[in-house]
Protein backbone atom coordinates (compact mmCIF):
# COMPACT_ATOMS: atom_id res chain seq x y z
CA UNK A 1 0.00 0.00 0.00
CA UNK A 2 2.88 2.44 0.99
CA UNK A 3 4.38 1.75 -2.25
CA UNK A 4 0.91 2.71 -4.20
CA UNK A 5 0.73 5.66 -2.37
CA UNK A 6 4.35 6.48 -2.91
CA UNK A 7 3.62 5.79 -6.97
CA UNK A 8 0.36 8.25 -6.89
CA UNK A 9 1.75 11.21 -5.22
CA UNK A 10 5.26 10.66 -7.75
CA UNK A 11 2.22 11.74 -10.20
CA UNK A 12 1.17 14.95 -8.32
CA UNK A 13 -1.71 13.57 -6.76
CA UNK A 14 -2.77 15.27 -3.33
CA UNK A 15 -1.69 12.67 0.20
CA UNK A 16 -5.59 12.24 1.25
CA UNK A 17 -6.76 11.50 -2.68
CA UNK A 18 -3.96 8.81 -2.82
CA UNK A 19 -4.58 7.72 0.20
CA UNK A 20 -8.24 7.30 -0.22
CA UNK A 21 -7.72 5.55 -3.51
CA UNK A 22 -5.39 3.20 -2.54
CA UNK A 23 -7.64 2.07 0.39
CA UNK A 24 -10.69 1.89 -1.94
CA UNK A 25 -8.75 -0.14 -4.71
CA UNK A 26 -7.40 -2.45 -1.50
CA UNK A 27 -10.94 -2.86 -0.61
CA UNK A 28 -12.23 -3.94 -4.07
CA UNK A 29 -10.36 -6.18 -5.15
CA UNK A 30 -10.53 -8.05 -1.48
CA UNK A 31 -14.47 -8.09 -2.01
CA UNK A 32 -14.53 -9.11 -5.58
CA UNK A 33 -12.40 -12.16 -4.87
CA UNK A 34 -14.25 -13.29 -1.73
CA UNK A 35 -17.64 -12.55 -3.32
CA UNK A 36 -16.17 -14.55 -6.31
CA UNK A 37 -14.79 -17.29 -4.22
CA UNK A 38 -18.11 -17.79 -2.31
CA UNK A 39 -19.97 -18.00 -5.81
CA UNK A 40 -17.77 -20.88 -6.81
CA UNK A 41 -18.11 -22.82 -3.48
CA UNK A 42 -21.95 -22.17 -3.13
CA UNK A 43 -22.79 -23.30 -7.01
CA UNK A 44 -19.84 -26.53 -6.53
CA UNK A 45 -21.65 -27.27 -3.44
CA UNK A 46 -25.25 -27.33 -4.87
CA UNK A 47 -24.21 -29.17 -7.62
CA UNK A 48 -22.99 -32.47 -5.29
């Protein structure tokens, strides 16, 4: 995360906006892949 920050405000983006994003990009892709993950196990286990 540092290291995403670190990248955004090389660009000239304010500390809270990089900040922010980071967290919200963090927060996504953790969701997506649990949300995802639960699909798969719910539809594998209704299928047995």
């Amino acid at each position: 995360e540092a290291s995403m920050v670190g990248v955004l405000l090389t660009f000239g983006y304010p500390e809270a906006v990089a900040a922010a994003a980071t967290i919200v990009i963090r927060v996504g892709t953790l969701w997506y892949a649990a949300a995802l993950g639960t699909a798969v196990f719910l539809t594998y286990k209704a299928t047995r």
